[in-house]
PDB file of N, CA and C in Angstrom:
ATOM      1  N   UNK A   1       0.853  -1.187   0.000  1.00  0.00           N
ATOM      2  CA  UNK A   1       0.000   0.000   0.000  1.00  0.00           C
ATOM      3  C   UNK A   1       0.891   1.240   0.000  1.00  0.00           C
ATOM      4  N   UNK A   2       0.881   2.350  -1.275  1.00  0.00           N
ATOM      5  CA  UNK A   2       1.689   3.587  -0.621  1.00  0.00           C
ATOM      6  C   UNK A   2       0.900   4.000   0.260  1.00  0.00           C
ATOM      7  N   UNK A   3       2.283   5.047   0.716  1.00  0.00           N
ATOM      8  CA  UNK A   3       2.166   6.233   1.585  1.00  0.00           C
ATOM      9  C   UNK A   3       1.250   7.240   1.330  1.00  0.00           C
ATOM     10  N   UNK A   4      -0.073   7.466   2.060  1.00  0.00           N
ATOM     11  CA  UNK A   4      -1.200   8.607   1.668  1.00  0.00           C
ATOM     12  C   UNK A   4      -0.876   9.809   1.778  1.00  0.00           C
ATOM     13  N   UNK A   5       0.455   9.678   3.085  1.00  0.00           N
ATOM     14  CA  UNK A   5       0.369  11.313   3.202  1.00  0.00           C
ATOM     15  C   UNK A   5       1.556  11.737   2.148  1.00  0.00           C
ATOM     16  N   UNK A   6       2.154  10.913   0.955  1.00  0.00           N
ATOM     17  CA  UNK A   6       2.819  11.238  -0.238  1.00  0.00           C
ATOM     18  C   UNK A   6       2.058  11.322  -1.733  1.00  0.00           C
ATOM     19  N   UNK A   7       1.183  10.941  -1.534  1.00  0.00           N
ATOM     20  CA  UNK A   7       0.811  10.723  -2.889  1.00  0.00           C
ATOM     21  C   UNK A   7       0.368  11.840  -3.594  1.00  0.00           C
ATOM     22  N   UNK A   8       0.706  12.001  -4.504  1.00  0.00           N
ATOM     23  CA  UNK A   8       0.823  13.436  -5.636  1.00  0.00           C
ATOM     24  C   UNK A   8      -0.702  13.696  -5.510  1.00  0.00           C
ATOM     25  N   UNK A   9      -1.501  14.689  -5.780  1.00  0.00           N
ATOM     26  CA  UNK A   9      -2.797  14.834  -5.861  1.00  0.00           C
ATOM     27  C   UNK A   9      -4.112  14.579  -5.164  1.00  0.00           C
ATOM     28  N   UNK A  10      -3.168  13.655  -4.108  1.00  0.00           N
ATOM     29  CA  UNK A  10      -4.486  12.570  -3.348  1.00  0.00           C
ATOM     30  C   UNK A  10      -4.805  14.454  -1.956  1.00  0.00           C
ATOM     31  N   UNK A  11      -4.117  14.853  -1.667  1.00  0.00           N
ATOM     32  CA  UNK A  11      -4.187  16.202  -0.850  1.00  0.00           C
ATOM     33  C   UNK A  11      -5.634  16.271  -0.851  1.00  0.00           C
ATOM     34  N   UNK A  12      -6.345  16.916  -2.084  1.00  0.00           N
ATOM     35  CA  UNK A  12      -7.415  17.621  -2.021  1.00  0.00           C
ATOM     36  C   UNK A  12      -8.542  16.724  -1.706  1.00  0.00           C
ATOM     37  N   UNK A  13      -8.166  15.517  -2.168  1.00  0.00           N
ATOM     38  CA  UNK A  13      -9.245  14.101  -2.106  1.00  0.00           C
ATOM     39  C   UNK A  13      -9.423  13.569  -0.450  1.00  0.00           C
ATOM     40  N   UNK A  14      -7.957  14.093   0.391  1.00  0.00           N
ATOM     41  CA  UNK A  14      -8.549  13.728   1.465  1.00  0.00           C
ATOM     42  C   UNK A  14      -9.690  14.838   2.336  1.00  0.00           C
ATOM     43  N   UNK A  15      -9.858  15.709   1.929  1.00  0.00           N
ATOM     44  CA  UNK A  15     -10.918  16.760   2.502  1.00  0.00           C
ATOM     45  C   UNK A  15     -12.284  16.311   1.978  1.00  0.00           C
ATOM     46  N   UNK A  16     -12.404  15.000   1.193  1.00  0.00           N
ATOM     47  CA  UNK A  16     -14.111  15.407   0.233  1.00  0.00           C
ATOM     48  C   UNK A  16     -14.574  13.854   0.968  1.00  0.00           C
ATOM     49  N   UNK A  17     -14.944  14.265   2.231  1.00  0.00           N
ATOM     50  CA  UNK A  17     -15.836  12.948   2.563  1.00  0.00           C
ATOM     51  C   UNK A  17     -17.398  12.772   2.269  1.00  0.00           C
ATOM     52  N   UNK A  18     -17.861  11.709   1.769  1.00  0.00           N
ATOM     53  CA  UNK A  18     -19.274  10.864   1.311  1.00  0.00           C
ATOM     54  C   UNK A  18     -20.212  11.255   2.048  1.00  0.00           C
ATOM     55  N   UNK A  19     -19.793  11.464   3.415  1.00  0.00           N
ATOM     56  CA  UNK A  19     -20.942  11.156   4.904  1.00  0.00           C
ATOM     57  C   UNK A  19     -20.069  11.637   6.232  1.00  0.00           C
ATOM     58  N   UNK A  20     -20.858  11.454   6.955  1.00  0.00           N
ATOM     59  CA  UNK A  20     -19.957  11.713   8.277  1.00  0.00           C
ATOM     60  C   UNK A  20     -19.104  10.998   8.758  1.00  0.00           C
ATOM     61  N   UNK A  21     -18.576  11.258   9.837  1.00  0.00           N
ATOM     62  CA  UNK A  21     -17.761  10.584  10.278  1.00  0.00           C
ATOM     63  C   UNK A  21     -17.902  10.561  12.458  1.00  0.00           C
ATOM     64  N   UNK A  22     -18.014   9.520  12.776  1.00  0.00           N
ATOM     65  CA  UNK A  22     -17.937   9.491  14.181  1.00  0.00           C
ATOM     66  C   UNK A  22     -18.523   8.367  15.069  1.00  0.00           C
ATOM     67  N   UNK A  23     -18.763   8.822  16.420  1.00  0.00           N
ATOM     68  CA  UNK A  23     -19.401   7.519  17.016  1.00  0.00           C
ATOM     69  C   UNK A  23     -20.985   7.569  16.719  1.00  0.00           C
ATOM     70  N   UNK A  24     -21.603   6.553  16.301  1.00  0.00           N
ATOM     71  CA  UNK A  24     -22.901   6.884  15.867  1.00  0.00           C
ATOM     72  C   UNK A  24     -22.961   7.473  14.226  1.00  0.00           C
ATOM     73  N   UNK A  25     -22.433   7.498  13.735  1.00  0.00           N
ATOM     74  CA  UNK A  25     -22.149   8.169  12.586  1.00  0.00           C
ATOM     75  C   UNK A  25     -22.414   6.873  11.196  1.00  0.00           C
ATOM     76  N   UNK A  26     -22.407   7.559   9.959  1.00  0.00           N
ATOM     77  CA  UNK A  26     -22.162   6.891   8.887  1.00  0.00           C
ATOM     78  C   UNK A  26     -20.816   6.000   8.960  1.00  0.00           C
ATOM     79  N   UNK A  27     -19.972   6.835   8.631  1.00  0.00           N
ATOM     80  CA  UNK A  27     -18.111   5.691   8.950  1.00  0.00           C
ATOM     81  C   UNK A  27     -18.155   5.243   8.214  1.00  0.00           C
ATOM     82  N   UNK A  28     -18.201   5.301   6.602  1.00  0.00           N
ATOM     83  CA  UNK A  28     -17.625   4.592   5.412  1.00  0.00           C
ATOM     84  C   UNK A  28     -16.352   4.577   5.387  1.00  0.00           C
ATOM     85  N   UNK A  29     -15.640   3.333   5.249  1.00  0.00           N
ATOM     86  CA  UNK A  29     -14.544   3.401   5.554  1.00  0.00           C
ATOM     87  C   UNK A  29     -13.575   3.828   5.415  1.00  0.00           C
ATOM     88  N   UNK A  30     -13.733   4.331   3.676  1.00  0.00           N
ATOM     89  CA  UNK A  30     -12.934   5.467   3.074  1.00  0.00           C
ATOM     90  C   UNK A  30     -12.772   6.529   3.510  1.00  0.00           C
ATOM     91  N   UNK A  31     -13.624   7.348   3.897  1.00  0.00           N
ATOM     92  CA  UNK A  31     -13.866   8.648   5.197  1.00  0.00           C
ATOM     93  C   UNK A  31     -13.311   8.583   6.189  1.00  0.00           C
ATOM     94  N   UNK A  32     -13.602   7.475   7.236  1.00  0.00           N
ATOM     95  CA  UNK A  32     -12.807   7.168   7.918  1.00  0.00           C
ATOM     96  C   UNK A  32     -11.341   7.061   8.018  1.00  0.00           C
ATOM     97  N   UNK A  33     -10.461   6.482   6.865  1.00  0.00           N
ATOM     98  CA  UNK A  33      -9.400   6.527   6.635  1.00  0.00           C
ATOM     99  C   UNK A  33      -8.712   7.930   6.327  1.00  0.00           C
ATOM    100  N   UNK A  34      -9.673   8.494   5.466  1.00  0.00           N
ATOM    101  CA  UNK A  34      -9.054   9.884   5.169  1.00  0.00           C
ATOM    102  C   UNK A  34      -9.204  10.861   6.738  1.00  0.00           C
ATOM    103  N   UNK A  35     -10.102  10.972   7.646  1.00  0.00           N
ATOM    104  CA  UNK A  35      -9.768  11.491   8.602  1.00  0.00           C
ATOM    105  C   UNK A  35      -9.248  11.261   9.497  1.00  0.00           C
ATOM    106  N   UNK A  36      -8.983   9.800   9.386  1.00  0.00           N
ATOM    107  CA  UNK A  36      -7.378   9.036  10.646  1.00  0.00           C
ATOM    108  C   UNK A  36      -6.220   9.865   9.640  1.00  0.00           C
ATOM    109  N   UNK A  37      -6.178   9.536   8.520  1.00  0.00           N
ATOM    110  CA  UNK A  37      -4.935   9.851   7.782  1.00  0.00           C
ATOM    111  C   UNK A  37      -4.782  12.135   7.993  1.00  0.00           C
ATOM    112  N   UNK A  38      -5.590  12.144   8.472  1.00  0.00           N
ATOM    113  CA  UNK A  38      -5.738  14.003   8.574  1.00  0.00           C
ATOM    114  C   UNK A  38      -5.103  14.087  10.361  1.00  0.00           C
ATOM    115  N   UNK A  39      -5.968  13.487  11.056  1.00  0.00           N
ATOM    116  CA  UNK A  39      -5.633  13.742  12.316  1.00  0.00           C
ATOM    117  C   UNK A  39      -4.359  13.068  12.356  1.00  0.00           C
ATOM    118  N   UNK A  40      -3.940  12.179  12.025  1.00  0.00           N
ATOM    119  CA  UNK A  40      -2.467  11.816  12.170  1.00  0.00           C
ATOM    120  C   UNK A  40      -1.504  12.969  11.348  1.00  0.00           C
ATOM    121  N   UNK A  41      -1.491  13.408  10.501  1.00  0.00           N
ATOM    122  CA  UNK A  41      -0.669  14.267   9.809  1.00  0.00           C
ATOM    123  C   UNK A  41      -0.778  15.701  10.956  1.00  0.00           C
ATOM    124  N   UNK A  42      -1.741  16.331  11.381  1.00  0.00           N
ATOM    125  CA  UNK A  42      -1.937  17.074  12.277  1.00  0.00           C
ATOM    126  C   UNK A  42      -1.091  16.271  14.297  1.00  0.00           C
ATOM    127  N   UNK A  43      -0.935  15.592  14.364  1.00  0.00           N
ATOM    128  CA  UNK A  43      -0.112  15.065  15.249  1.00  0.00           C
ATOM    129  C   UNK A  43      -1.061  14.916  16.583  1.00  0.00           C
ATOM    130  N   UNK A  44      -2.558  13.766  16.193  1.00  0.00           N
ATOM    131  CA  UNK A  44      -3.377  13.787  17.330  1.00  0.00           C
ATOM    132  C   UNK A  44      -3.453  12.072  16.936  1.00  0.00           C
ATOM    133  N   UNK A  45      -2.770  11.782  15.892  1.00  0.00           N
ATOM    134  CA  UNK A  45      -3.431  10.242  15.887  1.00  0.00           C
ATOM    135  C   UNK A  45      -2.100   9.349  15.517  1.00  0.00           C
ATOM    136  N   UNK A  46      -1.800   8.735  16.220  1.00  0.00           N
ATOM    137  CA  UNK A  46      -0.287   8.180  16.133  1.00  0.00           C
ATOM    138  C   UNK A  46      -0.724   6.412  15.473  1.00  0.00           C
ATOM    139  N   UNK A  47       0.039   6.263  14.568  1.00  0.00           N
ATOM    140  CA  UNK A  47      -0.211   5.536  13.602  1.00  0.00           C
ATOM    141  C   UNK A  47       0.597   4.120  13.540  1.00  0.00           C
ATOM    142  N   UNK A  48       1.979   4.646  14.828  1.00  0.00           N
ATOM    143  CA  UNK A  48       3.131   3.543  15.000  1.00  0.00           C
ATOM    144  C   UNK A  48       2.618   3.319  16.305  1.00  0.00           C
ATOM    145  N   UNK A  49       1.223   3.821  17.434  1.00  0.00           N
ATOM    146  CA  UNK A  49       1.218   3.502  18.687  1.00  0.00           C
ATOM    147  C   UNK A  49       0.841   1.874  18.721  1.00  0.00           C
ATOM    148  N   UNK A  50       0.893   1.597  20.306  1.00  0.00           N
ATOM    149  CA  UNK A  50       0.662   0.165  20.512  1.00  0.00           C
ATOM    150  C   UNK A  50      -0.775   0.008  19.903  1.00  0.00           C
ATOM    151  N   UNK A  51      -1.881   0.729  19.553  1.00  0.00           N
ATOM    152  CA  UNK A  51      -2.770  -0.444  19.058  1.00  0.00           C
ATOM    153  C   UNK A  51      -2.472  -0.360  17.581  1.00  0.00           C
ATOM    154  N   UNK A  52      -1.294  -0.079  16.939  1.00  0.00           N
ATOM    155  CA  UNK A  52      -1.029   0.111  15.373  1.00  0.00           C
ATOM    156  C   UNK A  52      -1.457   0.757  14.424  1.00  0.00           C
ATOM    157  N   UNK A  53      -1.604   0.943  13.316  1.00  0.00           N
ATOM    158  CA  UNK A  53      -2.064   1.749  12.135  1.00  0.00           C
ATOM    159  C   UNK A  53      -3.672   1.781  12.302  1.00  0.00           C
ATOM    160  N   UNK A  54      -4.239   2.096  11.258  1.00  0.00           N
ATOM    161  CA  UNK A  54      -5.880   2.380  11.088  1.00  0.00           C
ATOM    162  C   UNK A  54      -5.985   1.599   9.701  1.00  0.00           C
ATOM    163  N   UNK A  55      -7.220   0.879   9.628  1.00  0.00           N
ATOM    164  CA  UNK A  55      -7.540   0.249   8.500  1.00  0.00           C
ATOM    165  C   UNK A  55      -8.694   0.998   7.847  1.00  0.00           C
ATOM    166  N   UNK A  56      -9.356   2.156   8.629  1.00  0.00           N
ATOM    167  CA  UNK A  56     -10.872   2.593   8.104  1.00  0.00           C
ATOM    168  C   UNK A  56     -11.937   2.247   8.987  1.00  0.00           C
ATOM    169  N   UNK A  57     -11.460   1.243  10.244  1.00  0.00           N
ATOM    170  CA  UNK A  57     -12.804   1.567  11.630  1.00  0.00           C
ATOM    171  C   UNK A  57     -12.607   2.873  12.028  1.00  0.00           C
ATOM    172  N   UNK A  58     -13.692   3.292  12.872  1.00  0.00           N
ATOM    173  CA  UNK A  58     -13.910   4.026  13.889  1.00  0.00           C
ATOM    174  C   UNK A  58     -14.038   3.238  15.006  1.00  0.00           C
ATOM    175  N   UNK A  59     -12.796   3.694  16.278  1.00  0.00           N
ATOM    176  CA  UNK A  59     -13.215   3.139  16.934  1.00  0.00           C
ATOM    177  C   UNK A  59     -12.534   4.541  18.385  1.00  0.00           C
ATOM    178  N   UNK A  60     -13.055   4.103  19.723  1.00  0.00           N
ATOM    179  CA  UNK A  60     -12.602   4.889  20.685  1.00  0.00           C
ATOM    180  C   UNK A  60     -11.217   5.606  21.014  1.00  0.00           C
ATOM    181  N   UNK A  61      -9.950   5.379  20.096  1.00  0.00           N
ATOM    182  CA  UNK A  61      -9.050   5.850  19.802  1.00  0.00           C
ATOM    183  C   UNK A  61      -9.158   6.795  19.176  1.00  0.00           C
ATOM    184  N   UNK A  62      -9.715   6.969  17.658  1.00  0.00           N
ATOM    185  CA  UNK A  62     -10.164   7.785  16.792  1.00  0.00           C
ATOM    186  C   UNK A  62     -11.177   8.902  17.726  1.00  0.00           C
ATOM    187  N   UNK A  63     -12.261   8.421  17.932  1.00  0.00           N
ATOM    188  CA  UNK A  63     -13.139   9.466  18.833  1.00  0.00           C
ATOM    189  C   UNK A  63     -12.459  10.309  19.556  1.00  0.00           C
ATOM    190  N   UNK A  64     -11.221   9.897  20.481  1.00  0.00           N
ATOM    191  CA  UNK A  64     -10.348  10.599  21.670  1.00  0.00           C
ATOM    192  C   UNK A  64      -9.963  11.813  20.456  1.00  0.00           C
ATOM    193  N   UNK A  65      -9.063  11.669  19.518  1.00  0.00           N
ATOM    194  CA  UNK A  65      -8.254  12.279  18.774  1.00  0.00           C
ATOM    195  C   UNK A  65      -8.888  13.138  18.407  1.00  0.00           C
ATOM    196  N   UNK A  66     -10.146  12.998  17.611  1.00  0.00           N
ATOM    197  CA  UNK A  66     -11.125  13.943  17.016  1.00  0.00           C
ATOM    198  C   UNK A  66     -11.265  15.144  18.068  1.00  0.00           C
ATOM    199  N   UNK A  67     -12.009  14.699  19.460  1.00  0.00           N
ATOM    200  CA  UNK A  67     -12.372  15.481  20.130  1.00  0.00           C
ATOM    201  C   UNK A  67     -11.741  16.539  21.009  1.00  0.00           C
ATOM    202  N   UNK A  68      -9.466  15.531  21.079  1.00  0.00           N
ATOM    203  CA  UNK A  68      -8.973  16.366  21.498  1.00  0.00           C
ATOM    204  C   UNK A  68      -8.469  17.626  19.847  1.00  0.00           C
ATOM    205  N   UNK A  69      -8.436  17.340  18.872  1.00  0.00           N
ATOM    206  CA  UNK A  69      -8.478  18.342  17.982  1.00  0.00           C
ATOM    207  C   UNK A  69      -9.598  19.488  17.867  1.00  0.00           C
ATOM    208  N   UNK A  70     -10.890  18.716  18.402  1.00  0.00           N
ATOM    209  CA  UNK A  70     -11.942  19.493  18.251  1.00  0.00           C
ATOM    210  C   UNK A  70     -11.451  20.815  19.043  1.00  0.00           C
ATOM    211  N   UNK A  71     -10.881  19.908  20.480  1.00  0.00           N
ATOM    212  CA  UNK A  71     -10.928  21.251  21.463  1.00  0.00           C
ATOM    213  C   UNK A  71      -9.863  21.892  21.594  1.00  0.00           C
ATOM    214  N   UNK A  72      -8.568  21.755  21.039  1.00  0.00           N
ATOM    215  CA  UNK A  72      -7.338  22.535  20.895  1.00  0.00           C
ATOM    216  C   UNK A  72      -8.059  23.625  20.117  1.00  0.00           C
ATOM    217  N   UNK A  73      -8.598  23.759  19.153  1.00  0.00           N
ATOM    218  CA  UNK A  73      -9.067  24.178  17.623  1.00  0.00           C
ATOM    219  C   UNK A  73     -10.615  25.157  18.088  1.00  0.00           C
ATOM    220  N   UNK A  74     -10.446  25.209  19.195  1.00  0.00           N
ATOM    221  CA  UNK A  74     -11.762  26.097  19.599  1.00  0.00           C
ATOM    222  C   UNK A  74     -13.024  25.576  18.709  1.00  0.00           C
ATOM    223  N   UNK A  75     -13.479  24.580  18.510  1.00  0.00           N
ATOM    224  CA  UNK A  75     -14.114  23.887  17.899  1.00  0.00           C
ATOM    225  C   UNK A  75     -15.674  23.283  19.023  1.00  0.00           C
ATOM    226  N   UNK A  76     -16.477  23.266  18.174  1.00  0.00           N
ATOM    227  CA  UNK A  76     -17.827  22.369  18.987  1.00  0.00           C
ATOM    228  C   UNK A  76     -16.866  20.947  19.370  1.00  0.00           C
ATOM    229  N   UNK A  77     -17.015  20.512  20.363  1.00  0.00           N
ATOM    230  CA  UNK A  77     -16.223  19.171  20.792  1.00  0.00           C
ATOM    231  C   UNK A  77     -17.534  18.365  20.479  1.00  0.00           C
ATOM    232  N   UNK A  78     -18.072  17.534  20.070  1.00  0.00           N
ATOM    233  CA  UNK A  78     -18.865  16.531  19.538  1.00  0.00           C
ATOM    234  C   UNK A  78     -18.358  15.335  19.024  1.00  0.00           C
ATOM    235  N   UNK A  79     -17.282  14.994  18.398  1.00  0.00           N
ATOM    236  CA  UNK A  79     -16.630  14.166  17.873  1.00  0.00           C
ATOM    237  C   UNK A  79     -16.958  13.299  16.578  1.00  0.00           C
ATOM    238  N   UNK A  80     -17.917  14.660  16.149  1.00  0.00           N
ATOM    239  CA  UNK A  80     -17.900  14.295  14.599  1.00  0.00           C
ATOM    240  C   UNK A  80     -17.615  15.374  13.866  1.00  0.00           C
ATOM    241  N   UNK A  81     -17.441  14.557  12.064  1.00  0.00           N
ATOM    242  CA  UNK A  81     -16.748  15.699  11.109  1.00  0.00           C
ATOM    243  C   UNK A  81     -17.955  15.348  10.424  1.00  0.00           C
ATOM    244  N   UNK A  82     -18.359  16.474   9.734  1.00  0.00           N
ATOM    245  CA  UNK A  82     -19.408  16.516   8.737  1.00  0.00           C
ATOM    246  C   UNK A  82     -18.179  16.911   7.229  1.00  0.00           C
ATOM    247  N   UNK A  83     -19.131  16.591   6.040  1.00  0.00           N
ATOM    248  CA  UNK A  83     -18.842  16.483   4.889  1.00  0.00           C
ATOM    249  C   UNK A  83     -17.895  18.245   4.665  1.00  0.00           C
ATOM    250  N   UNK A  84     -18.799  19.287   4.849  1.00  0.00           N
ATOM    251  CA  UNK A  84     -19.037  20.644   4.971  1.00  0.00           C
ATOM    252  C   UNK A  84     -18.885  20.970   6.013  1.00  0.00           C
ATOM    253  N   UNK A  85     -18.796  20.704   7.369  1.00  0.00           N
ATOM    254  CA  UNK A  85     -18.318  21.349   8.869  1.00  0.00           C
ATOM    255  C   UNK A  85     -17.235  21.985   9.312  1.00  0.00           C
ATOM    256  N   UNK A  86     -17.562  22.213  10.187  1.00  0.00           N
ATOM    257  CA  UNK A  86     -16.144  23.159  10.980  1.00  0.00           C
ATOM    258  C   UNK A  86     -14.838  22.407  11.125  1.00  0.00           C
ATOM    259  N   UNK A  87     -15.095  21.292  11.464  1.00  0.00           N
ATOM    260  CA  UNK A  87     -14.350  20.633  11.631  1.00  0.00           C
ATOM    261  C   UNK A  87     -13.387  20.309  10.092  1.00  0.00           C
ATOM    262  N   UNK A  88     -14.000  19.953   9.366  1.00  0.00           N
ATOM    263  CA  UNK A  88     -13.183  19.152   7.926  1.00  0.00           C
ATOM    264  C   UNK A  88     -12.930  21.170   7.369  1.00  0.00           C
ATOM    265  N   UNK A  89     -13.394  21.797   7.706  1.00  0.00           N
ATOM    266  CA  UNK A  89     -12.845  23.126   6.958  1.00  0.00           C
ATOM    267  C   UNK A  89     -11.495  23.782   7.995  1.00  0.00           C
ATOM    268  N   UNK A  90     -11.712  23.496   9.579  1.00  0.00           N
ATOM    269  CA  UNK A  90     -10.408  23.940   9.685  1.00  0.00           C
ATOM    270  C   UNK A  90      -9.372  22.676   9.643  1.00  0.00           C
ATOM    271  N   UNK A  91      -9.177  21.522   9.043  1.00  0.00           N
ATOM    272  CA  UNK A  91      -8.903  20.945   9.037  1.00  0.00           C
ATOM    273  C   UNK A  91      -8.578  21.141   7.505  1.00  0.00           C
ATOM    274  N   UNK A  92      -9.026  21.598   7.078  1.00  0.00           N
ATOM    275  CA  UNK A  92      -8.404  22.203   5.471  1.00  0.00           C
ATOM    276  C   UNK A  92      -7.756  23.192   5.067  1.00  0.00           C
ATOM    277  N   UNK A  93      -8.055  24.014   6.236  1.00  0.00           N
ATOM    278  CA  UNK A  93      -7.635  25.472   6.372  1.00  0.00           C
ATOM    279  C   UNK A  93      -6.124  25.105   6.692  1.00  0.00           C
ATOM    280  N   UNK A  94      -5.484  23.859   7.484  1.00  0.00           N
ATOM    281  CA  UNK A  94      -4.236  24.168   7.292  1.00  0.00           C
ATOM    282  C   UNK A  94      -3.330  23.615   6.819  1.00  0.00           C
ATOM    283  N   UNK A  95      -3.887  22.749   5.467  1.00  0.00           N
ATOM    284  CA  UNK A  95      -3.153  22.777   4.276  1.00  0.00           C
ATOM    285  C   UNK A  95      -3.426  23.215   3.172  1.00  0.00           C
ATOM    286  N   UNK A  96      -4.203  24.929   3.396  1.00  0.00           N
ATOM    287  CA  UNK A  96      -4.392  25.336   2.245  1.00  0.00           C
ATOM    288  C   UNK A  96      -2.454  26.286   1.631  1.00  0.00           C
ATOM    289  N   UNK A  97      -2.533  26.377   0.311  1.00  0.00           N
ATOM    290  CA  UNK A  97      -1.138  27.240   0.068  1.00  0.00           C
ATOM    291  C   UNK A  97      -1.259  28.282   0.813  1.00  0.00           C
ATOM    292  N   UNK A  98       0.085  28.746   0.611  1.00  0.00           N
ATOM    293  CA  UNK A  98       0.056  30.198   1.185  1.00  0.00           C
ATOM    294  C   UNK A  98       0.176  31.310   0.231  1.00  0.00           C
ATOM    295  N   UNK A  99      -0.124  32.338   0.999  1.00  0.00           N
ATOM    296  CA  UNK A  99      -1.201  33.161  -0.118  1.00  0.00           C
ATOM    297  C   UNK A  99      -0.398  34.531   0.087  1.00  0.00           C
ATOM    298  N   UNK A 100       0.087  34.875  -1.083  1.00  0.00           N
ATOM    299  CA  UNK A 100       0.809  35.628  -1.670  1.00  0.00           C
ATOM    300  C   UNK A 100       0.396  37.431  -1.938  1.00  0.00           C
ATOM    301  N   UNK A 101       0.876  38.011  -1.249  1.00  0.00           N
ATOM    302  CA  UNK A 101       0.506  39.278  -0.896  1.00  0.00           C
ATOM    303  C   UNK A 101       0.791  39.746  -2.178  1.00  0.00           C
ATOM    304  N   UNK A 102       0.205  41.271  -2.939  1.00  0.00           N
ATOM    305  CA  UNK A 102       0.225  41.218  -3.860  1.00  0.00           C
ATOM    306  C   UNK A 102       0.360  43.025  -3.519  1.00  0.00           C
ATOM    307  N   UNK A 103       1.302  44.066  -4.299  1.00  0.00           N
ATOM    308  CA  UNK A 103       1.303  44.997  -3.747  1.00  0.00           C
ATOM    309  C   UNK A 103      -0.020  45.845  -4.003  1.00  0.00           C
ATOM    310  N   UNK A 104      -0.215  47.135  -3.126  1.00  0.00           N
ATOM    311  CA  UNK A 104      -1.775  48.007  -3.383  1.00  0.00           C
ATOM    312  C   UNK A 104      -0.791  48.490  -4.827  1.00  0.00           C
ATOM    313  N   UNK A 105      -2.011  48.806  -5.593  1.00  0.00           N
ATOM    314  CA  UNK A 105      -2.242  49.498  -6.588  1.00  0.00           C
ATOM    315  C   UNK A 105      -1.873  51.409  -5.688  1.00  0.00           C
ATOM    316  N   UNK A 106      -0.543  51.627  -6.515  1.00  0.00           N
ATOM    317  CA  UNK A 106      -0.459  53.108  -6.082  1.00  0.00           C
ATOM    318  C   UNK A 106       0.926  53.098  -5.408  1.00  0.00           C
ATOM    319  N   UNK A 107       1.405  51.757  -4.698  1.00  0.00           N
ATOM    320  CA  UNK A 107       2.260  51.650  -3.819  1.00  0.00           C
ATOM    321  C   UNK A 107       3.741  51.983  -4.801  1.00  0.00           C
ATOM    322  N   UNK A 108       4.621  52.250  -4.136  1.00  0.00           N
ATOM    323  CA  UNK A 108       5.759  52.806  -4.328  1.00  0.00           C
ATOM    324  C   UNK A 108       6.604  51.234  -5.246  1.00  0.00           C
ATOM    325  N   UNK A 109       5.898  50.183  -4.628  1.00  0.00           N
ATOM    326  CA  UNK A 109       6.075  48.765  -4.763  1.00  0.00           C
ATOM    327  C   UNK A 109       5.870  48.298  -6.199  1.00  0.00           C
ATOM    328  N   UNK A 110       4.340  48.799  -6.747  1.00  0.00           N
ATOM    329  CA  UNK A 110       3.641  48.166  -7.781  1.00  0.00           C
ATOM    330  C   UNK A 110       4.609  48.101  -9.114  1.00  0.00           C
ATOM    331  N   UNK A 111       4.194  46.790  -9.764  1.00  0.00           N
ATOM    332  CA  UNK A 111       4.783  46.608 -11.207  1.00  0.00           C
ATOM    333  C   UNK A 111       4.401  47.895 -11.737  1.00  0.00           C
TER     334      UNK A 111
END
């Protein structure tokens, strides 16, 4: 299996989940994977710990992680991600590029 958090293009694909994600939740497993594979890159879901990698359950490990991201992140703590939520948008928000100041029109600066 490669490496997800290398793969050329796969970036934007991990933000576009099907359904929700959580306890009680939809949890398709693909979703699931892409938001273990998010919270681990963010440094809440450890992937080499003793209970090992993630295959795409949800299970009470995952829930912990979510909810301690929820609440670092000034976030509703609930411990779910919606498709469109707060959660999967600041969770996008910080691998969006960085954004390139551009001088005012007038400035001493301008082309």
């Amino acid at each position: 299996m490669p490496d997800l958090l290398t793969v050329p293009g796969l970036d934007e694909r991990l933000f576009e989940l099907s359904g929700s994600v959580g306890i009680g939740r939809i949890n398709r497993r693909a979703d699931v994977f892409k938001l273990q594979t998010l919270l681990h890159r963010e440094g809440y879901l450890d992937a080499a710990g003793p209970e090992g990698g993630w295959g795409g359950d949800w299970g009470n490990r995952d829930d912990y992680a979510l909810r301690r991201f929820q609440r670092d992140n000034g976030l509703v703590i609930d411990g779910i991600a919606e498709p469109e939520g707060e959660t999967m948008g600041t969770l996008r928000g910080f691998h969006l590029p960085p954004v390139t100041a551009l001088p005012l029109r007038g400035s001493r600066h301008a082309a």
